[in-house]
N, C-alpha and C. Protein backbone atom coordinates (compact mmCIF):
# COMPACT_ATOMS: atom_id res chain seq x y z
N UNK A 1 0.81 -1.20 0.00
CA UNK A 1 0.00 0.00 0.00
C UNK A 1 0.86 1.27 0.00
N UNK A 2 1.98 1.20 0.42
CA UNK A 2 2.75 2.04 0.68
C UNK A 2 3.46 2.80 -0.99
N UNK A 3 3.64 1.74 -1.16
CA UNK A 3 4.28 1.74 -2.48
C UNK A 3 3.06 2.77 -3.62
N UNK A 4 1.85 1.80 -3.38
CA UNK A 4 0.82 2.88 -4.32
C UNK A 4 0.68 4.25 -3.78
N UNK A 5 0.44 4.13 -2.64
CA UNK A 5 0.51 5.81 -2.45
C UNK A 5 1.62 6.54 -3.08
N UNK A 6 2.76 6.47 -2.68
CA UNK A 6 3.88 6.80 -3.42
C UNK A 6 3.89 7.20 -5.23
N UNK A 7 3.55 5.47 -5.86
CA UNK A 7 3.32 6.12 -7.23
C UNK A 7 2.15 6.87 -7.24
N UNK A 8 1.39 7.12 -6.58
CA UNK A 8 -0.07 7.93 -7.16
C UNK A 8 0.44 9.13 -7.05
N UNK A 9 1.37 9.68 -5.53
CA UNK A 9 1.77 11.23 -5.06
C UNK A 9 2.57 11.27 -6.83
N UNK A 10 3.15 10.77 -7.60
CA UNK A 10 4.01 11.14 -8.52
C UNK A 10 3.43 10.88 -9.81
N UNK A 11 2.54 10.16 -9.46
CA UNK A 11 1.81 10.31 -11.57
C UNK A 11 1.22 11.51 -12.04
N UNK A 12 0.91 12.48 -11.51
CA UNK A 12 0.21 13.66 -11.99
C UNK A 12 1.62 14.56 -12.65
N UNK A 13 2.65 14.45 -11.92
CA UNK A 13 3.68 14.94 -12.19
C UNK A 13 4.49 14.14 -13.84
N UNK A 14 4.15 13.21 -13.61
CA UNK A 14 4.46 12.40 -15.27
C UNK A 14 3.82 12.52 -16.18
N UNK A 15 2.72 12.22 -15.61
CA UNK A 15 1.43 12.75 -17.05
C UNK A 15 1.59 14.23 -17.71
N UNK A 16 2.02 15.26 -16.97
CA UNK A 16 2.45 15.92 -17.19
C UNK A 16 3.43 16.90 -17.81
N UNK A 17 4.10 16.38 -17.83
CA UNK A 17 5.49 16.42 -18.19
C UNK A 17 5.33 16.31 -19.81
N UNK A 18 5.94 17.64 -20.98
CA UNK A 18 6.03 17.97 -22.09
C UNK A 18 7.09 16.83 -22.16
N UNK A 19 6.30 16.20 -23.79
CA UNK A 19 7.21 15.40 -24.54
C UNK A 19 8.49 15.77 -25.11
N UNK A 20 9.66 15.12 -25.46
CA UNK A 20 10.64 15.59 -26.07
C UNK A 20 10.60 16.01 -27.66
N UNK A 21 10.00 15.09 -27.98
CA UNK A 21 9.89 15.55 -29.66
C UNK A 21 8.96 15.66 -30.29
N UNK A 22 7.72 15.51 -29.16
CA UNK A 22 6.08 16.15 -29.51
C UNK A 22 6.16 16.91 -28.74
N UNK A 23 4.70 17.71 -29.40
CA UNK A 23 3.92 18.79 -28.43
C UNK A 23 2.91 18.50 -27.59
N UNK A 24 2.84 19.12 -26.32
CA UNK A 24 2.10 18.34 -25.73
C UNK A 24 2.81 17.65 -24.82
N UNK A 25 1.34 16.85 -23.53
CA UNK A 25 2.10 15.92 -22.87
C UNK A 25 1.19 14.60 -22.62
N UNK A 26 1.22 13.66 -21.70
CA UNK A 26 0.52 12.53 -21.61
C UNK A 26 -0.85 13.05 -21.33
N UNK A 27 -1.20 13.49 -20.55
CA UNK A 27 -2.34 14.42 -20.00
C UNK A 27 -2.88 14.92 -20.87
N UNK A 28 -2.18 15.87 -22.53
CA UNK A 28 -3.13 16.81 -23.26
C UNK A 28 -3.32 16.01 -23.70
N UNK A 29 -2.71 14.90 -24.74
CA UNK A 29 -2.93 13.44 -25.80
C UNK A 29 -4.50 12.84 -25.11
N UNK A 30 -4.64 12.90 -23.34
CA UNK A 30 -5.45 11.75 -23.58
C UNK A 30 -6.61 12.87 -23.59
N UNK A 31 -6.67 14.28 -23.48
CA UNK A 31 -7.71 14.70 -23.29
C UNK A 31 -8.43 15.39 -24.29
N UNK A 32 -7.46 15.52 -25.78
CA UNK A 32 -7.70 15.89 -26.95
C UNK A 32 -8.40 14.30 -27.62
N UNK A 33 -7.62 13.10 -27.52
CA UNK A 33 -7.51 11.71 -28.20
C UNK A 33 -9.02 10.74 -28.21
N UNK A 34 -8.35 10.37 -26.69
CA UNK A 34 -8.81 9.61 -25.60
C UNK A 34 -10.40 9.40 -24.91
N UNK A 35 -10.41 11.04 -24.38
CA UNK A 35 -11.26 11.18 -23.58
C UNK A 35 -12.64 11.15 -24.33
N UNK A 36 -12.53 12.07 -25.27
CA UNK A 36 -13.52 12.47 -26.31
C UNK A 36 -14.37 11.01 -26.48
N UNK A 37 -13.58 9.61 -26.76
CA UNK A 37 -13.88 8.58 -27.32
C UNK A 37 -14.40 7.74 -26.24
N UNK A 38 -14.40 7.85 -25.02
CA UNK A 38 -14.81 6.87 -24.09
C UNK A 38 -16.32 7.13 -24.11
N UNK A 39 -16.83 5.44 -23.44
CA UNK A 39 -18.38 5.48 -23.25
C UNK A 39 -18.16 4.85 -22.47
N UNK A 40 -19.41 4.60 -21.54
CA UNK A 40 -19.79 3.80 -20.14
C UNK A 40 -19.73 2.82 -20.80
N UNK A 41 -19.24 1.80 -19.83
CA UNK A 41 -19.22 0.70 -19.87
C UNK A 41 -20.42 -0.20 -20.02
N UNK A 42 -21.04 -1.23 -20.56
CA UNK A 42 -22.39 -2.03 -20.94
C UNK A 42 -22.97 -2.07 -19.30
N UNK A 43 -24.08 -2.17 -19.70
CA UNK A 43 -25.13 -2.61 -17.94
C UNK A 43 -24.87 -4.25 -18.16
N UNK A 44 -24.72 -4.90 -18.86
CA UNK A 44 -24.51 -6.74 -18.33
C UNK A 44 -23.48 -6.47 -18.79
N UNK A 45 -22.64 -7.53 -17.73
CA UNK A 45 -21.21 -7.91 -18.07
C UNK A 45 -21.36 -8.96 -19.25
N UNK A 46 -19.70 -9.30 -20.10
CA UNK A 46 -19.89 -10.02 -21.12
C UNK A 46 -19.61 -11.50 -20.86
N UNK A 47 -20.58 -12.37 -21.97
CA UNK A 47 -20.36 -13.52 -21.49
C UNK A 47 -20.39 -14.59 -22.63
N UNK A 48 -19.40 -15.61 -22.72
CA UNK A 48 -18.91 -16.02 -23.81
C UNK A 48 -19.97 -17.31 -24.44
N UNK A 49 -20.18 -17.27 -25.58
CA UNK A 49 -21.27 -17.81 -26.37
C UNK A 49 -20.97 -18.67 -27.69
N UNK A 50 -21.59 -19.87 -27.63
CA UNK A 50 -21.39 -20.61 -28.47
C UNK A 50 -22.94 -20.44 -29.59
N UNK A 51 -22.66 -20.38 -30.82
CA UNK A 51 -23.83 -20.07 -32.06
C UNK A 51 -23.98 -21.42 -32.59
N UNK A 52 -25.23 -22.31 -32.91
CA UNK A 52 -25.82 -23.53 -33.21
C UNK A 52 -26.31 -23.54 -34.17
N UNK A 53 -26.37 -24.47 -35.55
CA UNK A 53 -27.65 -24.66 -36.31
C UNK A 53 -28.44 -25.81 -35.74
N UNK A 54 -29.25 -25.60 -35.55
CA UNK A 54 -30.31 -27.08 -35.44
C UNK A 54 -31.52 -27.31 -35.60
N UNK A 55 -31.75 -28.52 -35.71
CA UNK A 55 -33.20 -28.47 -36.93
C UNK A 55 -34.62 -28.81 -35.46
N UNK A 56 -35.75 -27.81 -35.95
CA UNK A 56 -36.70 -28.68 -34.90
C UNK A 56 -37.39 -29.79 -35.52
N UNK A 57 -37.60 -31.14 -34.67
CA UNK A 57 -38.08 -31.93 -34.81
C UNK A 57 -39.35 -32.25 -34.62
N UNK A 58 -40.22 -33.28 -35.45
CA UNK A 58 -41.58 -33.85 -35.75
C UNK A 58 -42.13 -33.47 -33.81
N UNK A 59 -41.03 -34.00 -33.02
CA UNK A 59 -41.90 -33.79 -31.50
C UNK A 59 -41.72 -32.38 -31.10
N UNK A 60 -41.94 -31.61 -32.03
CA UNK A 60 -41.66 -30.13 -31.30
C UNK A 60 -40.45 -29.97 -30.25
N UNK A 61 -38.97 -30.49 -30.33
CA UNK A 61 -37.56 -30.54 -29.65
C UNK A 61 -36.83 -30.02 -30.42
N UNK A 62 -35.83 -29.91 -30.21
CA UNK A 62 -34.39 -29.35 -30.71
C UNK A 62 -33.51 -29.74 -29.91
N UNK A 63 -32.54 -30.23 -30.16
CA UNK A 63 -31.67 -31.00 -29.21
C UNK A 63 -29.94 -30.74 -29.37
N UNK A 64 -29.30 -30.14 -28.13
CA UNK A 64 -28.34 -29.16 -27.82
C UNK A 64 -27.04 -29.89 -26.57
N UNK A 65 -26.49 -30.13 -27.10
CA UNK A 65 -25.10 -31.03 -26.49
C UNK A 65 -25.86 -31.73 -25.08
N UNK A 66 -26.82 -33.27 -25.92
CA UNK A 66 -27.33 -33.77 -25.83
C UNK A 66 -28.88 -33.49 -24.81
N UNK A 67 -28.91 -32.10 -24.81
CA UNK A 67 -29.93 -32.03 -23.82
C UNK A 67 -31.18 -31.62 -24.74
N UNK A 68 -32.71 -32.02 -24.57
CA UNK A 68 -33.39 -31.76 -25.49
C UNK A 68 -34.58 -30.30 -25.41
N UNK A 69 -34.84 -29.87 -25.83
CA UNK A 69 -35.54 -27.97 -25.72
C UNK A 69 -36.85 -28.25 -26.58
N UNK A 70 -38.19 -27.79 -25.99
CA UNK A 70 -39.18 -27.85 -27.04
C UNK A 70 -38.78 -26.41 -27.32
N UNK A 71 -40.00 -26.20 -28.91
CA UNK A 71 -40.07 -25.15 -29.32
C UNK A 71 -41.35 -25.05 -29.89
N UNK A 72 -42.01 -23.47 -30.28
CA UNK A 72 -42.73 -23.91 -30.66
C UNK A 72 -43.39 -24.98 -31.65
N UNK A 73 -44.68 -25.08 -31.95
CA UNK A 73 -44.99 -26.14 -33.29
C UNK A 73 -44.72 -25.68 -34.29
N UNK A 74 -44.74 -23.84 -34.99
CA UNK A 74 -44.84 -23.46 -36.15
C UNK A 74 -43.08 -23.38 -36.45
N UNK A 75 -42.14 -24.08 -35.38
CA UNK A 75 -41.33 -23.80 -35.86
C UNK A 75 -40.73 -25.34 -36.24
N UNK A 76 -41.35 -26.35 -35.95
CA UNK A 76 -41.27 -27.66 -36.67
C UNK A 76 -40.78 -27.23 -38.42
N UNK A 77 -39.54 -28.27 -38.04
CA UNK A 77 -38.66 -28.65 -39.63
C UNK A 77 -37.91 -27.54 -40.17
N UNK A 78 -38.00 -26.67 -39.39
CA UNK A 78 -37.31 -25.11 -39.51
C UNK A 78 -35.77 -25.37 -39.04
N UNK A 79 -34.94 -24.70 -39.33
CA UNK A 79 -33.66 -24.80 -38.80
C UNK A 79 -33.45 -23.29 -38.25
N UNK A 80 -32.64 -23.87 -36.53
CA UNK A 80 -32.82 -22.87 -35.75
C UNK A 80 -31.03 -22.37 -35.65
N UNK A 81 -31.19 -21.14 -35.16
CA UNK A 81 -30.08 -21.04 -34.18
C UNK A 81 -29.99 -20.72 -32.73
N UNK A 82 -29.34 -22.15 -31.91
CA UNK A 82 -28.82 -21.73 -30.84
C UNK A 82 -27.91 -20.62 -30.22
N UNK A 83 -28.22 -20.26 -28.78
CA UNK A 83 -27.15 -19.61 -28.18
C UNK A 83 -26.59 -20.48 -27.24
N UNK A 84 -25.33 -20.69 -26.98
CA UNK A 84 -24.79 -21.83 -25.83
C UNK A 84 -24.08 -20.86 -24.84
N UNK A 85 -24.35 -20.38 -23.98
CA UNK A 85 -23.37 -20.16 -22.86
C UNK A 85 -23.30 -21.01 -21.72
C-alpha cells in the first residue's frame, strides 16, 4: 500500500510532463484523443457464447449437447439457431 501511495503522489507529475519531440504531454494526448472517445461501460457484463444450427423436430424438440428444448410447433422442420453459454 505504501508503495501505491507513493506512485499515485508522482503520476500527476508524469502525465504531465512535455514530450521531447512532440507537443504536448501525456495528459493533453489523452484529453484531446482519448477522452472524447470513451463510453460507459455495458449494464450486463460479457459472457462467452457458443452459435448452433439445429433443426426442430416432428416432437416439437431441438436438441443441444445432448440435452433436449421444445419449441414452438410453427417452428417444426425449420432450422434454428442456438445460443450456448
Amino acid at each position: 500500500h505504501a508503495a501505491d501511495a507513493a506512485l499515485s503522489a508522482l503520476l500527476p507529475s508524469l502525465n504531465e510532463r512535455p514530450f521531447q519531440k512532440l507537443d504536448g504531454s501525456r495528459a493533453s494526448l489523452f484529453a484531446a484523443l482519448d477522452s472524447p472517445a470513451l463510453t460507459s461501460l455495458p449494464t450486463q457484463p460479457w459472457q462467452w457464447a457458443i452459435f448452433r444450427t439445429v433443426k426442430a423436430h416432428i416432437d416439437y424438440h431441438v436438441e443441444v449437447e445432448r440435452h433436449r428444448y421444445s419449441v414452438p410447433h410453427a417452428l417444426v422442420g425449420l432450422e434454428l439457431q442456438v445460443r450456448i453459454t
